[in-house]
Protein backbone atom coordinates (compact mmCIF):
# COMPACT_ATOMS: atom_id res chain seq x y z
CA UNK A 1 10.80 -68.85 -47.80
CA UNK A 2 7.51 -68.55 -46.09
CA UNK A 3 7.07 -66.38 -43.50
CA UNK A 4 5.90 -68.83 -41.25
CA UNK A 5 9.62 -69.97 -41.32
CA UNK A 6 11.66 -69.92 -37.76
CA UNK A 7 15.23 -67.56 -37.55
CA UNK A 8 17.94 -67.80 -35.34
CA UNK A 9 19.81 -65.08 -34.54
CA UNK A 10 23.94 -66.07 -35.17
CA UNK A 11 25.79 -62.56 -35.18
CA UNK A 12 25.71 -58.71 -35.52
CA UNK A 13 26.35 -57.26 -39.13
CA UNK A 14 29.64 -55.66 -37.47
CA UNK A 15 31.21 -59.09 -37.17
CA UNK A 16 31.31 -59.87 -40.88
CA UNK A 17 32.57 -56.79 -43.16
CA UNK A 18 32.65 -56.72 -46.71
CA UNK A 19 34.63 -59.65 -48.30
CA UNK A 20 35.17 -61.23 -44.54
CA UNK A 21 33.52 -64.52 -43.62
CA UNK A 22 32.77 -65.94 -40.15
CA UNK A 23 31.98 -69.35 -38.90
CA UNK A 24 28.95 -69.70 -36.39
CA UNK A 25 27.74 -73.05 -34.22
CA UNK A 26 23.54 -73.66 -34.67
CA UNK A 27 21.87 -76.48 -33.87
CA UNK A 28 22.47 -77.52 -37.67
CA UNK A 29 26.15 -77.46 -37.28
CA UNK A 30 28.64 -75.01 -38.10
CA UNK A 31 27.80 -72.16 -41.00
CA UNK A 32 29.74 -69.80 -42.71
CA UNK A 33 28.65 -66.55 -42.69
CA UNK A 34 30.23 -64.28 -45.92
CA UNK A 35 29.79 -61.04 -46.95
CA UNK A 36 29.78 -59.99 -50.58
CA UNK A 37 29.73 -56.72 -51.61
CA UNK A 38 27.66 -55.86 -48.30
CA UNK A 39 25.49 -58.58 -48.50
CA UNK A 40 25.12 -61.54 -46.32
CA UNK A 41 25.38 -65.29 -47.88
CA UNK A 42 24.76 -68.49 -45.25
CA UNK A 43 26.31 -71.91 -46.50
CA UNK A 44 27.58 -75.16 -44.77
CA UNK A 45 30.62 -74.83 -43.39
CA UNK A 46 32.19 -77.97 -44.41
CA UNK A 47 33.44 -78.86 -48.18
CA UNK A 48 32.14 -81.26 -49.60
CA UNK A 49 34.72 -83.28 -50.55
CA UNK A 50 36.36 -83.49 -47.65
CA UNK A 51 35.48 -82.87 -44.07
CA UNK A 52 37.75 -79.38 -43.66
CA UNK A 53 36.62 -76.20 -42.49
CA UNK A 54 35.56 -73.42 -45.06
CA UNK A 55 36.40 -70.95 -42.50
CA UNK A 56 40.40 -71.29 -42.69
CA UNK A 57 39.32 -70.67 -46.78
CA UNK A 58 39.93 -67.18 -48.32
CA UNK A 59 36.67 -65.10 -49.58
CA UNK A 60 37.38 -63.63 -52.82
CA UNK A 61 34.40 -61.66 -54.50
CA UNK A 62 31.89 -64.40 -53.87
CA UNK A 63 34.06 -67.63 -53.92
CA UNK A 64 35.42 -69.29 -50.78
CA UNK A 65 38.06 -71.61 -51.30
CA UNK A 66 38.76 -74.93 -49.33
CA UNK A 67 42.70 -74.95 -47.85
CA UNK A 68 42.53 -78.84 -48.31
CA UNK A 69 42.34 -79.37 -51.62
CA UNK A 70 41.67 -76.38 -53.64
CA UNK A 71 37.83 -76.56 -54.34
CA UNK A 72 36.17 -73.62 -54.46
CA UNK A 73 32.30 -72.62 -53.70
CA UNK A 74 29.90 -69.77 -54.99
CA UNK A 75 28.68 -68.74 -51.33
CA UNK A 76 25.40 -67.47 -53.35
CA UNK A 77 24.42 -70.71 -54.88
CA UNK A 78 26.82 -73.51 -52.84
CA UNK A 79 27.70 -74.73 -56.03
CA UNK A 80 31.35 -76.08 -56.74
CA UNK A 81 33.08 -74.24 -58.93
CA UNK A 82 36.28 -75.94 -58.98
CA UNK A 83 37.02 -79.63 -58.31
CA UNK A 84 37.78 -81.64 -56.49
CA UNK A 85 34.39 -80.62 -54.86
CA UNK A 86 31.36 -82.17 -57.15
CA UNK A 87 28.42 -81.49 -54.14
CA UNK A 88 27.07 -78.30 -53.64
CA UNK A 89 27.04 -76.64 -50.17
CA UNK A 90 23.52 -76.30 -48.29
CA UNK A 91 22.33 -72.54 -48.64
CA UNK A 92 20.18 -70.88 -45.38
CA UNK A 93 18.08 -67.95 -46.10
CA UNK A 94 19.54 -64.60 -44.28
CA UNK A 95 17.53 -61.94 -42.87
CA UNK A 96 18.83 -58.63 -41.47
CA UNK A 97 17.03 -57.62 -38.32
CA UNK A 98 18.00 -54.76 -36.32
CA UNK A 99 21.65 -55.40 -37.39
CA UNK A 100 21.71 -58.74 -36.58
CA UNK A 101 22.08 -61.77 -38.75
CA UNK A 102 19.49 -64.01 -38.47
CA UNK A 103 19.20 -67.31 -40.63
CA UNK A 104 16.57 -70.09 -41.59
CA UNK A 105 18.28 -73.75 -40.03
CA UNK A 106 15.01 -75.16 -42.05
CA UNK A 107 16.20 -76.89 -45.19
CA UNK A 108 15.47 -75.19 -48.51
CA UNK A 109 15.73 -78.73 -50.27
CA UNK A 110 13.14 -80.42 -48.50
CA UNK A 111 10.60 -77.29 -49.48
């Protein structure tokens, strides 16, 4: 991402421990915040099969599983990894400044 890009500031590093997730509102909607292995991952908080919340999902190393239906997500990539979810997830860069989680709401697809 360039460095031109534009951060927001969502959280502190304290709210979202290893293997925890947490969902923040931006101006983009609601994002899930995870933490694998001490490092943060920024996706859409929505699955994409069907409009449920990722949030009420358990993190297990870095897959975060929809209650819905089952589908499952790679919080690294966004990718599905198990149907019935075919659409990957939007990913935001993450920066860490000064403990706090900042993320890029500009989209990495249009780039």
């Amino acid at each position: 991402m360039d460095s031109q890009a534009k951060y927001t500031d969502v959280a502190s590093l304290a709210q979202v421990l290893p293997g925890q997730t947490l969902k923040v509102t931006t101006s983009n909607g609601d994002i899930l915040l995870a933490n694998v292995e001490g490092k943060i991952y920024a996706v859409d908080d929505m699955c994409t099969h069907e409009d449920s919340s990722l949030a009420l999902g358990c993190l297990k190393g870095a897959l975060v599983s929809c209650t819905l239906h089952g589908s499952r997500f790679n919080v690294r990539t966004g990718e599905p990894t198990e149907e019935p979810a075919t659409e990957a997830l939007q990913c935001y860069p993450v920066r860490i400044n000064c403990d706090r989680i900042e993320i890029c709401l500009e989209s990495s697809r249009d780039a």
